[in-house]
Protein backbone atom coordinates (compact mmCIF):
# COMPACT_ATOMS: atom_id res chain seq x y z
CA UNK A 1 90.38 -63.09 29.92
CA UNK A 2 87.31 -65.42 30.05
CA UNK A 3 88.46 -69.40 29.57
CA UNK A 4 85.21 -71.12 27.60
CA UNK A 5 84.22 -74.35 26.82
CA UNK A 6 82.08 -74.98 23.58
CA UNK A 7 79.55 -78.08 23.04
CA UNK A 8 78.12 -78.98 19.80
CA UNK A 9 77.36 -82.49 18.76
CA UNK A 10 77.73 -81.29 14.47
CA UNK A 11 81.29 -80.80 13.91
CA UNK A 12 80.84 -77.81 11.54
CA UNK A 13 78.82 -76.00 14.39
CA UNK A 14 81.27 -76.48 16.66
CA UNK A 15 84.03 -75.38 14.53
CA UNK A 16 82.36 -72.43 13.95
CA UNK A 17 81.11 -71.45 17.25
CA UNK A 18 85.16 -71.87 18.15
CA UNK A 19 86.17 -70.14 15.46
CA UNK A 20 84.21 -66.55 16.12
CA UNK A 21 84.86 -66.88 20.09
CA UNK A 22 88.68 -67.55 19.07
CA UNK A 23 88.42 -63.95 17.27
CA UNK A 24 86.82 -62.20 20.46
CA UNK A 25 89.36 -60.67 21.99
CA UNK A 26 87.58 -61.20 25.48
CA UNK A 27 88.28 -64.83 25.22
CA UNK A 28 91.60 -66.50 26.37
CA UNK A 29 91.18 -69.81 25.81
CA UNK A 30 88.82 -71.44 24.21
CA UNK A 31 88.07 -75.71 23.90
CA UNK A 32 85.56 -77.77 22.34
CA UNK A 33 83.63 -81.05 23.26
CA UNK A 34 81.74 -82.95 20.56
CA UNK A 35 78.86 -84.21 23.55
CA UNK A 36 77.86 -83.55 27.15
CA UNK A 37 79.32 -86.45 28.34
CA UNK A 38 82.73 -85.26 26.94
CA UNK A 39 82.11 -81.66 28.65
CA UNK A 40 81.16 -82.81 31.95
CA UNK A 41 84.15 -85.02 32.40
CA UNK A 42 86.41 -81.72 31.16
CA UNK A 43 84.19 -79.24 33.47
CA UNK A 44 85.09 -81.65 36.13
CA UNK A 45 88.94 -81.62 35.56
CA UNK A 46 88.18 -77.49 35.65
CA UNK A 47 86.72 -78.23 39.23
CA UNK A 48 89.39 -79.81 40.43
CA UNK A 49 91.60 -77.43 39.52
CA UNK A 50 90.19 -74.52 41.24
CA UNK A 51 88.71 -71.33 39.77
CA UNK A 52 91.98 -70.08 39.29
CA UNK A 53 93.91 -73.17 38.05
CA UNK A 54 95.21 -73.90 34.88
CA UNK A 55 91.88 -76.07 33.99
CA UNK A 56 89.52 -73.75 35.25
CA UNK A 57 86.64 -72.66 32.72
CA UNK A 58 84.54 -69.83 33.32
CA UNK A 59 81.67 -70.48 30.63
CA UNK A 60 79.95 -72.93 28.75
CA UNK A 61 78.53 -72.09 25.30
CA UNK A 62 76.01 -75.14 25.17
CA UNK A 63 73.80 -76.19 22.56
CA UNK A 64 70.43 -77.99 23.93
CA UNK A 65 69.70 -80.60 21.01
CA UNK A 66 72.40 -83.67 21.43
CA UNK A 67 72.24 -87.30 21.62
CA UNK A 68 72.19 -88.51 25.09
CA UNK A 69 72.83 -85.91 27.55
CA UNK A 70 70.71 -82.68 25.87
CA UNK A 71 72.45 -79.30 26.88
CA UNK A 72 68.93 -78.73 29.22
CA UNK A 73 70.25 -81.56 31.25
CA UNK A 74 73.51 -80.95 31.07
CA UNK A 75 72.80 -77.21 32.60
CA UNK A 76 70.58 -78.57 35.31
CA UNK A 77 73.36 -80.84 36.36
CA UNK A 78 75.85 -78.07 36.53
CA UNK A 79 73.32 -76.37 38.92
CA UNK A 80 74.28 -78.81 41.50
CA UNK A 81 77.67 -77.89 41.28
CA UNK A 82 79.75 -75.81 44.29
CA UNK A 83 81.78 -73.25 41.57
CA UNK A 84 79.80 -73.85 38.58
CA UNK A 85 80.56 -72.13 35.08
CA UNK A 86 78.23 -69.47 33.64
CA UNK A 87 75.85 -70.98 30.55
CA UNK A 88 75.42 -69.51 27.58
CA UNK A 89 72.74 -71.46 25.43
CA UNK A 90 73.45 -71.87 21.35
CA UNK A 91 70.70 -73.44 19.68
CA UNK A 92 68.73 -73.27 16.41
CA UNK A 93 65.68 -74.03 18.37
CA UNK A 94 63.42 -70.74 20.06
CA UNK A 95 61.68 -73.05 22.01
CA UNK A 96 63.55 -73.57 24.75
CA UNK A 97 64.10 -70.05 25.60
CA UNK A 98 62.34 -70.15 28.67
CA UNK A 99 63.29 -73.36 30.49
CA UNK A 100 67.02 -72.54 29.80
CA UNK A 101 66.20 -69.31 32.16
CA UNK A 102 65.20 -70.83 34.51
CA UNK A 103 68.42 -72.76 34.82
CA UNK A 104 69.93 -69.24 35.04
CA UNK A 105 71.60 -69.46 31.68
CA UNK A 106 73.22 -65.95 30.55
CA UNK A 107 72.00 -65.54 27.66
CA UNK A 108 70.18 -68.04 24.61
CA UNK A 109 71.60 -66.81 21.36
CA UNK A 110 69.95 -68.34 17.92
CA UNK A 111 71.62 -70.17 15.05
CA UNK A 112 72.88 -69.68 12.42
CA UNK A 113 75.49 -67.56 15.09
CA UNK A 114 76.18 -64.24 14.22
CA UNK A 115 79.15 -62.55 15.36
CA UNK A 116 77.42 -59.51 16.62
CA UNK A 117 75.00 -61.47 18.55
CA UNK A 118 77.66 -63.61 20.10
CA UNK A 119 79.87 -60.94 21.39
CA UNK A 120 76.79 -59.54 23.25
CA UNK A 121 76.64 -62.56 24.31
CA UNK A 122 80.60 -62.76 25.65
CA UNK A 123 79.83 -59.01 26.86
CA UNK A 124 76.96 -60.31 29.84
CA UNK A 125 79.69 -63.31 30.47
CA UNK A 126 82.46 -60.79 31.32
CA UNK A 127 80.31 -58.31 33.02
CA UNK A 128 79.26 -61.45 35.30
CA UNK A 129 82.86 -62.62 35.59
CA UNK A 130 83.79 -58.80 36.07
CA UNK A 131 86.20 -59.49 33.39
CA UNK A 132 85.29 -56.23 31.33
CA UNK A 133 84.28 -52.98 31.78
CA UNK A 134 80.78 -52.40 31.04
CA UNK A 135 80.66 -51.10 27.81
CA UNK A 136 78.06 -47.78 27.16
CA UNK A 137 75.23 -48.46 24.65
CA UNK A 138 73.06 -46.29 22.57
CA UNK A 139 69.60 -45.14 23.82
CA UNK A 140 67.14 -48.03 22.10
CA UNK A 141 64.89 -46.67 19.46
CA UNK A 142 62.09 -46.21 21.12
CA UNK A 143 59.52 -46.85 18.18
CA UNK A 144 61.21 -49.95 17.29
CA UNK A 145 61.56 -53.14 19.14
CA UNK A 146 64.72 -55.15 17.66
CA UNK A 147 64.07 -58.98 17.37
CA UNK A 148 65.76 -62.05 16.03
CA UNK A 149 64.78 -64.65 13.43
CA UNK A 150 66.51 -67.36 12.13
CA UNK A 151 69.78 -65.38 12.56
CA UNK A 152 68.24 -62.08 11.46
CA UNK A 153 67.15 -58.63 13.11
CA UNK A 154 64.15 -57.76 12.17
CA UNK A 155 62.78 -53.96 13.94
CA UNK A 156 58.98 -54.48 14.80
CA UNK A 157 57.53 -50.96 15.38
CA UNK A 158 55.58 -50.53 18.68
CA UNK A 159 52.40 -49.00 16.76
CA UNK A 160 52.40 -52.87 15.67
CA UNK A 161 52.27 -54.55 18.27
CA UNK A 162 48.71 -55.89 19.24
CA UNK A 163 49.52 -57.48 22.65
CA UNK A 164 52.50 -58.98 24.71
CA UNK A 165 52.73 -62.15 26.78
CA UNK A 166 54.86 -63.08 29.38
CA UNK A 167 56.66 -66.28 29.30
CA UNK A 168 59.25 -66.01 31.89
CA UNK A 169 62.22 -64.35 31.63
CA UNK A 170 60.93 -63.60 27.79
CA UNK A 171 57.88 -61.45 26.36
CA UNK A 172 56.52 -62.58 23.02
CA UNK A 173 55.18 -59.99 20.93
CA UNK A 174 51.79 -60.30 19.01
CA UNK A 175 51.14 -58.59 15.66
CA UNK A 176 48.53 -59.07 12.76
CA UNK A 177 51.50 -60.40 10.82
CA UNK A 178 52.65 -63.16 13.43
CA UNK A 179 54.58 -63.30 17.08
CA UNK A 180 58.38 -62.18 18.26
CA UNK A 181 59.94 -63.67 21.15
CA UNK A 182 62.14 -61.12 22.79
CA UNK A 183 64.57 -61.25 26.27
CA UNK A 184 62.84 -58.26 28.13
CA UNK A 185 60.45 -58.97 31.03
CA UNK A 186 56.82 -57.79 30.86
CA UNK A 187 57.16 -55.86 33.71
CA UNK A 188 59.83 -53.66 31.81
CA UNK A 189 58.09 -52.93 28.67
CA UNK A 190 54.69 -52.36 30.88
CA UNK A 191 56.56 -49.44 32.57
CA UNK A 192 58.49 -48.48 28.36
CA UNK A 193 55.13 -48.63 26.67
CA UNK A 194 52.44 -46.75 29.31
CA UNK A 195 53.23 -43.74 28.17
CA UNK A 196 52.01 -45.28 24.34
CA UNK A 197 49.33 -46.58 25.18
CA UNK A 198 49.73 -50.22 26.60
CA UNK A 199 47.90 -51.43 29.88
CA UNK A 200 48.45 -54.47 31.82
CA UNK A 201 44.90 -56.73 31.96
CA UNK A 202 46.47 -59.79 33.29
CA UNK A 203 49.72 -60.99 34.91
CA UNK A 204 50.93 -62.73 31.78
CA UNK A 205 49.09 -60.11 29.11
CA UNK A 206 50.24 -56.42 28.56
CA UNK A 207 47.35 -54.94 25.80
CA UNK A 208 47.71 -51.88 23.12
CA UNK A 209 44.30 -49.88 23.76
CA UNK A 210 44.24 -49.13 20.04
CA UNK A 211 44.11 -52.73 19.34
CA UNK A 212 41.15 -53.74 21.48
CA UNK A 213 38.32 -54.35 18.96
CA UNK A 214 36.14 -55.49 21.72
CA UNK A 215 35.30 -55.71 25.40
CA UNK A 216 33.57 -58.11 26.90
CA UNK A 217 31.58 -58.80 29.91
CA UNK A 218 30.15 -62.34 30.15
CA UNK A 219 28.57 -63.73 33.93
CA UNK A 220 30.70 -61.37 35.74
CA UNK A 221 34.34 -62.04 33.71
CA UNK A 222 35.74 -59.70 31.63
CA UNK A 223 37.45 -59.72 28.45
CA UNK A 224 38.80 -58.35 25.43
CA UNK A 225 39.21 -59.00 21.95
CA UNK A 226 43.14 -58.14 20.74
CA UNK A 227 44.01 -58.95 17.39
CA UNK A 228 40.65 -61.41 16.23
CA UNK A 229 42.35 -63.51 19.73
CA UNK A 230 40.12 -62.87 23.24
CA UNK A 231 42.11 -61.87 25.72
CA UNK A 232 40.87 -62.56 29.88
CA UNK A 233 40.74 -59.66 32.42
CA UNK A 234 41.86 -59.87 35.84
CA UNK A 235 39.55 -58.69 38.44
CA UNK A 236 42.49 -56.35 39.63
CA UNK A 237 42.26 -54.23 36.19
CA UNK A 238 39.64 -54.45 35.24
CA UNK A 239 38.17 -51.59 36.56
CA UNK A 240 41.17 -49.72 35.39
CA UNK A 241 40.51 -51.02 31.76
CA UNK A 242 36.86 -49.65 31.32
CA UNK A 243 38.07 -46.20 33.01
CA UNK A 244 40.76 -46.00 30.02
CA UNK A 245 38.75 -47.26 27.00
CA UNK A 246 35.52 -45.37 28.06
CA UNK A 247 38.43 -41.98 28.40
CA UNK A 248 39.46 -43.11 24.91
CA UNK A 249 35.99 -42.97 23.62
């Protein structure tokens, strides 16, 4: 049973947040802290007490916007730490995403916090803390990219998608209607989406060849217009590029 610690500077956040982990039966004990300040001295108690002691906490459900101490710093702080507690960011703010990866948070779930998305959420905590099982999931739909926004899944088909850039531990996904950020690595949808039709140009870009209006060649660079936005070439593919469109043709 996983003990957690929740920190929320707006009370009816924080009651929330307690009340759907209190209702996961994964969770054993469950506290809140109304600041960072508060949690830090409480994480240090847990310390103290040794990873197996009545005190102990296992993970953190943090929100990054506070007065003070933000949950960012907070995180980075517990980095420092000998034993520290796993992270789980809850915010209402996407932007964030990637600097709370690199402080090797868990997971970054949205607000307003649905239950769904929290258990999955508690799920990666136990499977860390090899609390749980790991718990079979359905094949993804594989025309269909699930994302969230503003505490709603929304299905983006592939066909859709325009382009995809890497922003650490994320991808954001371009369309003609606007941009998804999603937790999968660029490297794993590259190797998903070949087989559809998607080539990587750049380290940070992954292209649809049905979406390239234009290429490019200007003084020796190469590039490519996605979605009315130009997009660079890397030296590296760029032969590889040409050999596909001009096969396309």
């Amino acid at each position: 049973m996983l003990r957690a610690l929740a920190v929320d500077d707006e009370r009816p956040s924080l009651e929330e947040l307690l009340y759907l982990l209190h209702a996961d039966p994964r969770i054993g004990s469950v506290e809140g802290a109304g600041d960072a300040t508060e949690a830090l001295r409480r994480i240090t108690r847990a310390l103290e007490s040794g990873p197996q002691g009545p005190e102990a906490v296992d993970v953190v459900f943090l929100d990054v916007q506070m007065p003070g101490l933000d949950g960012l710093e907070m995180a980075r702080l517990l980095t420092g730490f000998a034993r520290p507690p796993l992270v789980v960011f809850v915010t209402a703010h996407e932007d964030f995403a990637v600097r709370a990866f690199d402080l090797e948070a868990v997971d970054y779930v949205l607000k307003p916090v649905r239950k769904e998305r929290l258990a999955e959420a508690v799920r990666r905590v136990a499977e860390l803390r090899g609390a749980a099982p790991r718990i079979p999931v359905h094949e993804p739909d594989p025309d269909h990219l699930p994302v969230e926004l503003g505490g709603v899944t929304r299905f983006v088909a592939v066909d859709d998608i325009t382009h995809v850039e890497a922003q650490g531990d994320y991808a954001r996904l371009h369309t003609d209607r606007g941009s998804h950020l999603v937790r999968i690595p660029l490297s794993t949808l590259e190797d998903r989406w070949r087989s559809r039709g998607f080539v990587r140009i750049h380290r940070r870009h992954l292209v649809a060849l049905r979406h390239i209006g234009e290429l490019r060649l200007d003084a020796g660079t190469v590039s490519v217009l996605v979605g009315g936005e130009e997009l660079q070439v890397s030296r590296r593919h760029a032969r590889e590029l040409r050999d596909l469109l001009m096969r396309r043709v």
